[in-house]
Protein backbone atom coordinates (compact mmCIF):
# COMPACT_ATOMS: atom_id res chain seq x y z
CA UNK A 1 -76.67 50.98 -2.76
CA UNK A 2 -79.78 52.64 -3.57
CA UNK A 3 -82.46 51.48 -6.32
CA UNK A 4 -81.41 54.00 -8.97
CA UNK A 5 -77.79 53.19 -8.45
CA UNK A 6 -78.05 49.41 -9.64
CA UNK A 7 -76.88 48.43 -13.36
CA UNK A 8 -79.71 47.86 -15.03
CA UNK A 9 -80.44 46.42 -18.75
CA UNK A 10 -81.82 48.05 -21.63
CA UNK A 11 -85.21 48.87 -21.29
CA UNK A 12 -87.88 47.85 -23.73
CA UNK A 13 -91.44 47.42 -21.81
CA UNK A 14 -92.90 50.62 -20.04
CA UNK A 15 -93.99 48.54 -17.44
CA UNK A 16 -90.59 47.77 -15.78
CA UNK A 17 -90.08 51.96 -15.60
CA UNK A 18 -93.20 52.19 -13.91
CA UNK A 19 -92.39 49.29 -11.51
CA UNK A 20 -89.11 50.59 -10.35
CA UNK A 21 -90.04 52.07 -6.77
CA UNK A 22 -88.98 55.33 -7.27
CA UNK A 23 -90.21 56.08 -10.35
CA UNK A 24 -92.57 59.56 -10.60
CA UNK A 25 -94.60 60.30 -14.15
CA UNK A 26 -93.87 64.20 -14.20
CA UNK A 27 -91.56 66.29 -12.11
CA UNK A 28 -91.34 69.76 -12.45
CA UNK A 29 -87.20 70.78 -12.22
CA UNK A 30 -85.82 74.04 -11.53
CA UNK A 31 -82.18 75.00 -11.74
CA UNK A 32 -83.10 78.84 -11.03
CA UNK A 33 -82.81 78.05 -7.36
CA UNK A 34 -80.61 76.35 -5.51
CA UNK A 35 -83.01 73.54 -3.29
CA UNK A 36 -85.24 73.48 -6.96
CA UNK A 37 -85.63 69.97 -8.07
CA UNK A 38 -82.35 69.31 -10.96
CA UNK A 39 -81.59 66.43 -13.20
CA UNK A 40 -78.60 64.85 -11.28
CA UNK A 41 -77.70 61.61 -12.81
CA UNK A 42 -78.40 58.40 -15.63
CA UNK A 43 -79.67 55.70 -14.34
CA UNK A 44 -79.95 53.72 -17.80
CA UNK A 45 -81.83 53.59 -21.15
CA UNK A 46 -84.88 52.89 -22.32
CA UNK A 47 -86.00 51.81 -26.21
CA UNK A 48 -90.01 51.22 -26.25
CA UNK A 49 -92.38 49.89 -28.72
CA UNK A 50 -94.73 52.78 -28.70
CA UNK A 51 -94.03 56.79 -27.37
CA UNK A 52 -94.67 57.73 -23.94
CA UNK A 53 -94.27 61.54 -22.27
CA UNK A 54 -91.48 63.08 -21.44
CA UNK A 55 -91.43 63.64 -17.37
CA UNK A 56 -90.28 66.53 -17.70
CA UNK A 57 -93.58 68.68 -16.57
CA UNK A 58 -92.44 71.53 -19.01
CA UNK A 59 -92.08 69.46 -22.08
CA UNK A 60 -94.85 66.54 -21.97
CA UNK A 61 -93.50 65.64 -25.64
CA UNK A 62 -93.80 61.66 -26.45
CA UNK A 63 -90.81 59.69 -26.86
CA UNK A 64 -89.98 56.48 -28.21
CA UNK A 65 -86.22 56.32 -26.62
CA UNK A 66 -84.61 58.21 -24.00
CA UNK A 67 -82.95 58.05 -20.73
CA UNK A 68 -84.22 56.91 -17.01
CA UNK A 69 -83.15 59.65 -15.40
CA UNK A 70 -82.29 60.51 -11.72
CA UNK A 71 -83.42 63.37 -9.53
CA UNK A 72 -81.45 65.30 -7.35
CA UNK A 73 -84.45 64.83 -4.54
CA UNK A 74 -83.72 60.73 -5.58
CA UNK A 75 -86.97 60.17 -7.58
CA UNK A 76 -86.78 58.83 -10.71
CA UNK A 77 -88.37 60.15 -14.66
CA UNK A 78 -87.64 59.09 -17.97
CA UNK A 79 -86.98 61.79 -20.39
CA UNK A 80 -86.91 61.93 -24.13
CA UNK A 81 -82.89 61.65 -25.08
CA UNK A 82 -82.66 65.09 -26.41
CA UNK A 83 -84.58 66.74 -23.67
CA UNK A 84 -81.90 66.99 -20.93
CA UNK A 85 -79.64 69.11 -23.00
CA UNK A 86 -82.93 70.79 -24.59
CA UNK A 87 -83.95 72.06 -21.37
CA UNK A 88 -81.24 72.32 -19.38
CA UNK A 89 -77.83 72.37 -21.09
CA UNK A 90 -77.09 69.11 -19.54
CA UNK A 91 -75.65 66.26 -21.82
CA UNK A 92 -74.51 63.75 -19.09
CA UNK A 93 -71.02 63.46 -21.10
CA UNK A 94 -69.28 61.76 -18.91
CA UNK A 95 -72.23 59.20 -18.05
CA UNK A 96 -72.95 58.86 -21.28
CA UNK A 97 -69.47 57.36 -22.00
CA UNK A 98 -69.77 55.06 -19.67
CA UNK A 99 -72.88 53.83 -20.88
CA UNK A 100 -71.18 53.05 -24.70
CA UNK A 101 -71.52 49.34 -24.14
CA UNK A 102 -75.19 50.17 -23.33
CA UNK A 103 -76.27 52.30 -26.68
CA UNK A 104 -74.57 49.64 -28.63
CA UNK A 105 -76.61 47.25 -27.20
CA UNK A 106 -79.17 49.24 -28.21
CA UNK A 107 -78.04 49.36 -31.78
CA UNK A 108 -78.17 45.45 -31.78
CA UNK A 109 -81.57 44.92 -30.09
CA UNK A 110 -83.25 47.31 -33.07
CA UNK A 111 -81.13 45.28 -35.78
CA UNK A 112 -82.47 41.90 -34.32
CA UNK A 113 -86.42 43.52 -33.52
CA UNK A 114 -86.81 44.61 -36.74
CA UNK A 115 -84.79 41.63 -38.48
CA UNK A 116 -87.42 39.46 -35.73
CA UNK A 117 -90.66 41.61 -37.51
CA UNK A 118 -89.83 41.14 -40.51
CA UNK A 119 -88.19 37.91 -40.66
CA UNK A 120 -91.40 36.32 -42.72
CA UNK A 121 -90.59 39.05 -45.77
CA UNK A 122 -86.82 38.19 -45.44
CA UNK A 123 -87.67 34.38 -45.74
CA UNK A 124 -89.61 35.18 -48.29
CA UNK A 125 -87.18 37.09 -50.22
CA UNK A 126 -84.43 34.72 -49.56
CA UNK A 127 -86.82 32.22 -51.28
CA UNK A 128 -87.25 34.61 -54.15
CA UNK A 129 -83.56 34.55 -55.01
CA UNK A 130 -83.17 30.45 -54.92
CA UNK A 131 -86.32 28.99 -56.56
CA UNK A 132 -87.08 32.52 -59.09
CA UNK A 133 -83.62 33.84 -60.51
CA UNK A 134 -84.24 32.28 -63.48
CA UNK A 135 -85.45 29.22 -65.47
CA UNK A 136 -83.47 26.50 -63.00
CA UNK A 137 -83.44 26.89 -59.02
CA UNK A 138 -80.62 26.42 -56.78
CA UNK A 139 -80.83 22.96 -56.43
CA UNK A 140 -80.76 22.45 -60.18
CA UNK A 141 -78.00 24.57 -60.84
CA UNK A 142 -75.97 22.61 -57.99
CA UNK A 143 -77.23 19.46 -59.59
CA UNK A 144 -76.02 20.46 -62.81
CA UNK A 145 -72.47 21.92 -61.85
CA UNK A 146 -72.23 18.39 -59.94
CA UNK A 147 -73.21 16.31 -63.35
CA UNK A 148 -70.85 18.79 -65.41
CA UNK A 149 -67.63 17.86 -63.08
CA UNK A 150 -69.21 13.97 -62.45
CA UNK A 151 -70.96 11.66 -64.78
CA UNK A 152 -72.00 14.26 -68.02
CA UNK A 153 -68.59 13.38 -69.37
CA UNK A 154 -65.98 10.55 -69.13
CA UNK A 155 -62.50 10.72 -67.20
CA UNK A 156 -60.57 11.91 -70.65
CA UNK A 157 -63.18 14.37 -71.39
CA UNK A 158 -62.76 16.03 -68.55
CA UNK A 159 -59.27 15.87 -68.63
CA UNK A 160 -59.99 18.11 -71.94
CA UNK A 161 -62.06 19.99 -70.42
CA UNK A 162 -59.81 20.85 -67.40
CA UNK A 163 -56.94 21.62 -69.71
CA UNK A 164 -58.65 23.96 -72.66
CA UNK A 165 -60.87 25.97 -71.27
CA UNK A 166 -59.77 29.08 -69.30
CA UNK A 167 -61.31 29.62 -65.96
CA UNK A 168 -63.53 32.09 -67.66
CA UNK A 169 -64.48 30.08 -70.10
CA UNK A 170 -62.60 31.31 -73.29
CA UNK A 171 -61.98 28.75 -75.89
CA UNK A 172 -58.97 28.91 -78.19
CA UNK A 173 -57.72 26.97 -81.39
CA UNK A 174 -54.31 26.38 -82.64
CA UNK A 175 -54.44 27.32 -86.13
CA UNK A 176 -51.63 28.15 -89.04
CA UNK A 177 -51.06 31.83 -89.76
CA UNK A 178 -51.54 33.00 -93.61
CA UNK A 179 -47.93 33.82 -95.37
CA UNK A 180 -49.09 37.39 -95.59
CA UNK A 181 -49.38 37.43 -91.74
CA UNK A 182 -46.17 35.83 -91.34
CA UNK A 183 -44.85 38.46 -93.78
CA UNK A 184 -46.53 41.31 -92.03
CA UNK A 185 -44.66 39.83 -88.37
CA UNK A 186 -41.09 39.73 -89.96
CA UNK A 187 -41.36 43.31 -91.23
CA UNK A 188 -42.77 44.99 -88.03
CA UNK A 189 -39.73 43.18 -86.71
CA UNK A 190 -37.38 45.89 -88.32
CA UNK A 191 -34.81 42.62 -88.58
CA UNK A 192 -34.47 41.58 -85.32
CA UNK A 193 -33.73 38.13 -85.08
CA UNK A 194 -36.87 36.95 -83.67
CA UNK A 195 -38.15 33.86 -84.08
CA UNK A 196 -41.70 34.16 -86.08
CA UNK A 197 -44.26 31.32 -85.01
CA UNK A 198 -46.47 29.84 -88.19
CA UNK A 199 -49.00 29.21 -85.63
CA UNK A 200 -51.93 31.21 -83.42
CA UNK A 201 -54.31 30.60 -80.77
CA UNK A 202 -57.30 31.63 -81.94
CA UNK A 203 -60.83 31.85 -79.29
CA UNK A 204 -63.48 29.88 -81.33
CA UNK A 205 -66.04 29.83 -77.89
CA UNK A 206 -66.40 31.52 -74.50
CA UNK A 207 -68.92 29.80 -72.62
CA UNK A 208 -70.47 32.07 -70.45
CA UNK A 209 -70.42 32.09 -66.89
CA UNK A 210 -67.89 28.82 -66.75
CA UNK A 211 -66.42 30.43 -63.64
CA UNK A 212 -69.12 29.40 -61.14
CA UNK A 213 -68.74 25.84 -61.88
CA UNK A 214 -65.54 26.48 -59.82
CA UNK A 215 -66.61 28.88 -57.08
CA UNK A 216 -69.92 26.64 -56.29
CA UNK A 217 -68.83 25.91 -53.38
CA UNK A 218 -69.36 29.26 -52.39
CA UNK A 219 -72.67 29.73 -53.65
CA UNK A 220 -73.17 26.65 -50.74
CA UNK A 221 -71.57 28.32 -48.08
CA UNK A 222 -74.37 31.51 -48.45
CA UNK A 223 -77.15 28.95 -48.41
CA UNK A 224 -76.44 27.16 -45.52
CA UNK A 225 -75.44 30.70 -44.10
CA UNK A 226 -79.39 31.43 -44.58
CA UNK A 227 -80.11 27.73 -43.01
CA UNK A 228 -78.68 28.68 -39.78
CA UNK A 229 -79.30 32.48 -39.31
CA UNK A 230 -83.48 31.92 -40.25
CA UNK A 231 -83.24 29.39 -37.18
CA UNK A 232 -81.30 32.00 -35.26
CA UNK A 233 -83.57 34.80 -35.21
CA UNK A 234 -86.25 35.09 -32.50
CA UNK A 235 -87.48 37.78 -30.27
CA UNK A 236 -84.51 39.59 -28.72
CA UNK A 237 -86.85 40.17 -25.64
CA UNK A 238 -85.91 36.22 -25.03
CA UNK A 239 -82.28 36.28 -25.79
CA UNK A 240 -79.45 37.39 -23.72
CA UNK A 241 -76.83 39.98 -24.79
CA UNK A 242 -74.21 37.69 -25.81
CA UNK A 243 -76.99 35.75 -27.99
CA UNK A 244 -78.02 39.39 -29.00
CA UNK A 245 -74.35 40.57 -29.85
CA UNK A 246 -73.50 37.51 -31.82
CA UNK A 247 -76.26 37.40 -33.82
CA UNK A 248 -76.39 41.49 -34.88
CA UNK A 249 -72.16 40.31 -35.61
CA UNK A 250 -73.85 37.54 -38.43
CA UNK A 251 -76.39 40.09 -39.72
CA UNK A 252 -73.95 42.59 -41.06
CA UNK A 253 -73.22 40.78 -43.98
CA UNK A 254 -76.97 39.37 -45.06
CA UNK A 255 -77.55 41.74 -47.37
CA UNK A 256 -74.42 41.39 -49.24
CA UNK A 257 -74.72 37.58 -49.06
CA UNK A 258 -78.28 37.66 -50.31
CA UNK A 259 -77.07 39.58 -53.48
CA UNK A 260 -74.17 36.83 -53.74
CA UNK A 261 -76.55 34.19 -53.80
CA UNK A 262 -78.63 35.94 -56.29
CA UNK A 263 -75.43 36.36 -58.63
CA UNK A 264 -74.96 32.62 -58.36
CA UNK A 265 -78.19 31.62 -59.43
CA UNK A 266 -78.66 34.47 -62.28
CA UNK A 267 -74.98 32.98 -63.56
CA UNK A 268 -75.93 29.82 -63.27
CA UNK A 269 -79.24 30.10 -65.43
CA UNK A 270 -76.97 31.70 -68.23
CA UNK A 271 -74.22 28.85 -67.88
CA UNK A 272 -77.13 25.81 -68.12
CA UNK A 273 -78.54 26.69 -71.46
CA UNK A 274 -78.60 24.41 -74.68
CA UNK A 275 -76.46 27.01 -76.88
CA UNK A 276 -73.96 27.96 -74.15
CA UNK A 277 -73.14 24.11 -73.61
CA UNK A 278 -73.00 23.27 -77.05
CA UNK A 279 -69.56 25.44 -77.66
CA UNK A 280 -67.97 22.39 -75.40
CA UNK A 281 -68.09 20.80 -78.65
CA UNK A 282 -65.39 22.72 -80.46
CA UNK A 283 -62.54 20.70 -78.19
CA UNK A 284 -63.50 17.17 -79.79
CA UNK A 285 -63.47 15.26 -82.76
CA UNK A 286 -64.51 12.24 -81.48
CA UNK A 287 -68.46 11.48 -82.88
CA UNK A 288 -69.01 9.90 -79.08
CA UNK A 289 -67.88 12.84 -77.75
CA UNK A 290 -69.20 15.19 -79.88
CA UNK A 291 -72.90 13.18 -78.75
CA UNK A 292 -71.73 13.49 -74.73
CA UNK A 293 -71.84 17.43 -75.27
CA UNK A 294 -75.17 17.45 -77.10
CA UNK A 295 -76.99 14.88 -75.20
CA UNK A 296 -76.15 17.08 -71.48
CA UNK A 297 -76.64 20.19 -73.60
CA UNK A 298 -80.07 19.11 -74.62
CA UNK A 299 -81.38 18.64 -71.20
CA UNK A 300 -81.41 22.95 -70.68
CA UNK A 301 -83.27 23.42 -74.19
């Protein structure tokens, strides 16, 4: 098997094109005659920091990406990834399916280079989101939703609780309907025989934002999903492809995650105020209780 006929990797440093023994900087190709020097095969792909020319002697144009492509007289150039079918109609269809597993590779290896660059201004951001969304950080909103379903309230209270407000935080009161009402009901009901209630459910609070004491657990999940991938990224020049594939598979959804976190802790800075809390008071009677609500409300004046 000759040099240019062994698999090869994705290229990213100049210096292992140069290094390959049949490698030539400039070739000039001619398909006008039939022993003229042509473009004959792909011998892989190259993705580089900075531009380098094009070996093609007639172009010279700098490239950042491109192929390492094979001569018919077996020397080797790189040439920019356009440039074959630029020049000389040639798009290397059939090679180039072949080498899907390769440009995909390359897809990943830019996702987790840049990611890699920029991973301080990511941190940074991700930072951003837990300690600045609002008033309380992430850790005091967690500590909060844990005192709200723990020790804020006792066992009956949150029995209360549990039972009267709605998962999204809606309030209601049973209350008895006016006689005009109840008048109103039994004419609209044309004489059906239908029994009329004397009683409503009326919402005297929403409390915004109640939802996320349920879903916190989510709001977890994308923080330790930050944990891990920050230790995961490094410099995909010292990972292998597997490493490489399964970490570009985690990055698809960091973006989206990073807005999810920052819903959590924007919610959770409206649910943890004094007023918002204090509505918890409409369900009791009780003076005790009543001073249970205020006393945890108090603590987000």
């Amino acid at each position: 098997m000759t040099d240019h006929q062994k698999p090869i990797k994705l290229i990213t440093k100049y210096e292992e094109i140069t290094s390959r023994p049949r490698f030539i900087e400039k070739a000039v190709l001619d398909d006008s005659v039939s022993d003229g020097v042509k473009l004959q095969d792909l011998a892989g792909y190259y993705l580089l920091k900075n531009k380098v020319k094009c070996g093609i002697s007639s172009c010279g144009t700098q490239h950042q990406k491109g192929y390492l492509a094979v001569l018919s007289n077996g020397s080797e150039i790189i040439l920019g990834h356009n440039c074959g079918k630029k020049y000389f109609g040639i798009t290397f269809d059939e090679k180039e399916n072949q080498y899907k597993h390769l440009r995909e590779n390359v897809r990943q290896y830019v996702l987790i280079k840049e990611t890699y660059e920029n991973l301080e201004r990511l941190e940074a951001t991700y930072n951003l989101v837990i300690n600045k969304s609002g008033r309380l950080t992430y850790v005091e909103i967690k500590n909060a939703v844990k005192a709200f379903q723990g020790d804020a309230f006792d066992y009956w209270m949150r029995q209360i609780i549990g039972r009267e407000v709605s998962a999204l935080g809606v309030i209601k009161r049973e209350e008895f309907k006016s006689q005009d009402e109840i008048d109103a009901e039994k004419l609209m009901s044309n004489g059906r025989h239908r029994r009329i209630s004397s009683t409503r459910r009326k919402v005297v609070a929403e409390i915004k934002n109640y939802d996320l004491i349920a879903k916190w657990h989510e709001a977890d999940n994308l923080r330790d999903y930050f944990w891990r991938i920050h230790r995961e990224i490094k410099n995909p020049d010292h990972m292998s492809t597997e490493q490489v594939k399964s970490l570009s598979k985690k990055m698809r959804n960091y973006d989206q995650n990073l807005r999810l976190l920052k819903e959590f802790c924007e919610g959770g800075n409206k649910l943890f105020t004094k007023d918002n809390l204090l509505q918890l008071r409409e369900l009791f009677t009780k003076h005790s209780e009543i001073l249970k609500v205020e006393s945890f409300a108090e603590k987000f004046a």
